[in-house]
Protein backbone atom coordinates (compact mmCIF):
# COMPACT_ATOMS: atom_id res chain seq x y z
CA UNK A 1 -8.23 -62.92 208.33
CA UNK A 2 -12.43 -62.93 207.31
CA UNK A 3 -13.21 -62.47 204.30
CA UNK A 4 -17.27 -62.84 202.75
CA UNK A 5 -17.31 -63.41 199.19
CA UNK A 6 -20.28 -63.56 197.20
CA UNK A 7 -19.46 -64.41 193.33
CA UNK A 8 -21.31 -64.79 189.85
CA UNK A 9 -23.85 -62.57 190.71
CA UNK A 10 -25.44 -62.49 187.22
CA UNK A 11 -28.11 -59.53 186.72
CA UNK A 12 -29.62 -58.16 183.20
CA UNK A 13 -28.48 -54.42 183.31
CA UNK A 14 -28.59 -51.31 180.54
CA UNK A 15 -24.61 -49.82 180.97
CA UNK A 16 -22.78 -48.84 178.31
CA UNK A 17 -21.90 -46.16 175.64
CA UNK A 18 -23.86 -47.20 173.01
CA UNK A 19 -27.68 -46.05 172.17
CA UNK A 20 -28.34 -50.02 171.17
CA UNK A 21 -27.12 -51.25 175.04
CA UNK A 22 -29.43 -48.44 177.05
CA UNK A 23 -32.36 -50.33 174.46
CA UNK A 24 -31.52 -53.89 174.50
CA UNK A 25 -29.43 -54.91 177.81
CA UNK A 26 -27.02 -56.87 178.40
CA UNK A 27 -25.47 -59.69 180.69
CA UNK A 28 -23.17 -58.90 183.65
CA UNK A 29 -21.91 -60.48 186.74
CA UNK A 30 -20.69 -58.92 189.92
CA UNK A 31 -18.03 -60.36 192.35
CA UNK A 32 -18.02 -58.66 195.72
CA UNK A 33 -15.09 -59.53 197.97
CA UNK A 34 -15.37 -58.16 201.83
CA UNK A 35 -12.67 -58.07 204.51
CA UNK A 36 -14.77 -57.69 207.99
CA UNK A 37 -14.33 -59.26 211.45
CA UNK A 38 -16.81 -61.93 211.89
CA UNK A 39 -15.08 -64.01 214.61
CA UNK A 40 -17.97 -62.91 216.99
CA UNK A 41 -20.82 -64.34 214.43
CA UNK A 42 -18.54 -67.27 214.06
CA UNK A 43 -18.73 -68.06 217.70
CA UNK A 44 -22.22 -67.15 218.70
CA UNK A 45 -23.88 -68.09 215.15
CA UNK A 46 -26.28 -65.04 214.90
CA UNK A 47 -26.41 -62.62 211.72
CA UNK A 48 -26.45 -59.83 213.47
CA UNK A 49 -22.80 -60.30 214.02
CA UNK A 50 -21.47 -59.99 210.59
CA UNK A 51 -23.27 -58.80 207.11
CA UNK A 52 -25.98 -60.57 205.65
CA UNK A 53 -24.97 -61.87 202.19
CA UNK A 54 -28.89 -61.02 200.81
CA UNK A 55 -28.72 -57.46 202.09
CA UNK A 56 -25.29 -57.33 200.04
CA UNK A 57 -27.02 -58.95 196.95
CA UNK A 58 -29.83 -56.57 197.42
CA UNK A 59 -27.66 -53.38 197.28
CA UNK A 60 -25.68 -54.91 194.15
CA UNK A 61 -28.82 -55.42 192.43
CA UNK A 62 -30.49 -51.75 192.77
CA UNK A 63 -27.33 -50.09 192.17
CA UNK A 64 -26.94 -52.19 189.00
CA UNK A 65 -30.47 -51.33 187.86
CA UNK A 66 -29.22 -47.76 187.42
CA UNK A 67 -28.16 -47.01 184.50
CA UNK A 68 -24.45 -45.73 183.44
CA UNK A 69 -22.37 -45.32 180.87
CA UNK A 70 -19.35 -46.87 182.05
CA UNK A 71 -18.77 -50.06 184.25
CA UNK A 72 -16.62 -47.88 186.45
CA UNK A 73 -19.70 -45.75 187.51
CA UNK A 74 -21.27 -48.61 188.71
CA UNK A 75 -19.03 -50.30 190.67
CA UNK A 76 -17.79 -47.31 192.23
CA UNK A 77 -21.37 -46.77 193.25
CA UNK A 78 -22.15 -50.40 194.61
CA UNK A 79 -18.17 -49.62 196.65
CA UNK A 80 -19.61 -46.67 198.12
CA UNK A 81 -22.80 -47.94 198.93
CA UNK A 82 -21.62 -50.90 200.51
CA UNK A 83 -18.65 -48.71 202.65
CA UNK A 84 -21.74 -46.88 203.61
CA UNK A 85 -24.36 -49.41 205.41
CA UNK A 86 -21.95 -52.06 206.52
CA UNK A 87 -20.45 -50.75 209.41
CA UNK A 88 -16.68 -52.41 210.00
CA UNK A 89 -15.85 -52.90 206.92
CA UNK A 90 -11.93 -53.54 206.43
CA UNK A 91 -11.64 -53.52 202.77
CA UNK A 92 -13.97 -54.73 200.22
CA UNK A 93 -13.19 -55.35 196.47
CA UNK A 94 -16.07 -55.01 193.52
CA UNK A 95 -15.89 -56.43 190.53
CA UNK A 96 -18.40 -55.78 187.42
CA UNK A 97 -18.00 -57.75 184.66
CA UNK A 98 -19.55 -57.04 180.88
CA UNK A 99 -20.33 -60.46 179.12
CA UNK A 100 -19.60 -60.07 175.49
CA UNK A 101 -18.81 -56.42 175.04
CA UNK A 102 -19.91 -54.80 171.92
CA UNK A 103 -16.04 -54.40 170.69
CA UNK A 104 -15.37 -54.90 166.84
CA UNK A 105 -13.36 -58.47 167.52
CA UNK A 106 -14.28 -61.74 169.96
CA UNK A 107 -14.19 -60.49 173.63
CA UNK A 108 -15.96 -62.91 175.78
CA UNK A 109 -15.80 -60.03 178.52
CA UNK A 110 -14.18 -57.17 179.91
CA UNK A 111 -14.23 -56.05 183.67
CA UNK A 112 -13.58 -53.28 186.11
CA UNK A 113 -12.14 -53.68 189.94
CA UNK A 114 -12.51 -51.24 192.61
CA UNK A 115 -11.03 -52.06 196.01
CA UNK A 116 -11.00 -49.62 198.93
């Protein structure tokens, strides 16, 4: 099995339902987890053969500049994007996490999977 993870990716971002988080921002961090074949790259040691970590960093970080509502929105989007322009993709799991949610209560964070 291959599997590329790239974790804590921490980006300021405007989601959520509330007037006050489309004004001030807030923190959030995206896990991406990908299941592709890279036994070729890990043989021949050239990028080409598997999917370049800052192109997938890149993608998570526009997608997250637009803004949504919900959590869900986005990480469906980033899912989609990445099934998209990374060709042999197996499965691939996407995680956005909300630091400190504006709930009425201590919630140090709430977060939303997709996997495909």
């Amino acid at each position: 099995m291959h599997i590329i993870n790239l974790r804590g990716i921490k980006l300021f971002a405007y989601h959520g339902c509330l007037e006050e988080e489309a004004l001030i921002g807030g923190n959030f961090v995206v896990n991406v987890q990908i299941k592709f074949n890279f036994s070729d790259a890990a043989k021949c040691d050239e990028l080409n053969q598997t999917i370049d970590y800052s192109a997938v960093y890149e993608l998570v970080k526009h997608e997250m500049a637009i803004r949504s509502k919900l959590i869900e929105n986005v990480a469906g989007r980033i899912a989609d994007r990445m099934e998209k322009e990374f060709k042999g993709i197996e499965s691939l799991s996407v995680e956005v996490v909300k630091l400190n949610p504006p709930i009425h209560g201590h919630v140090e964070e709430v977060s939303v999977v997709i996997e495909k």
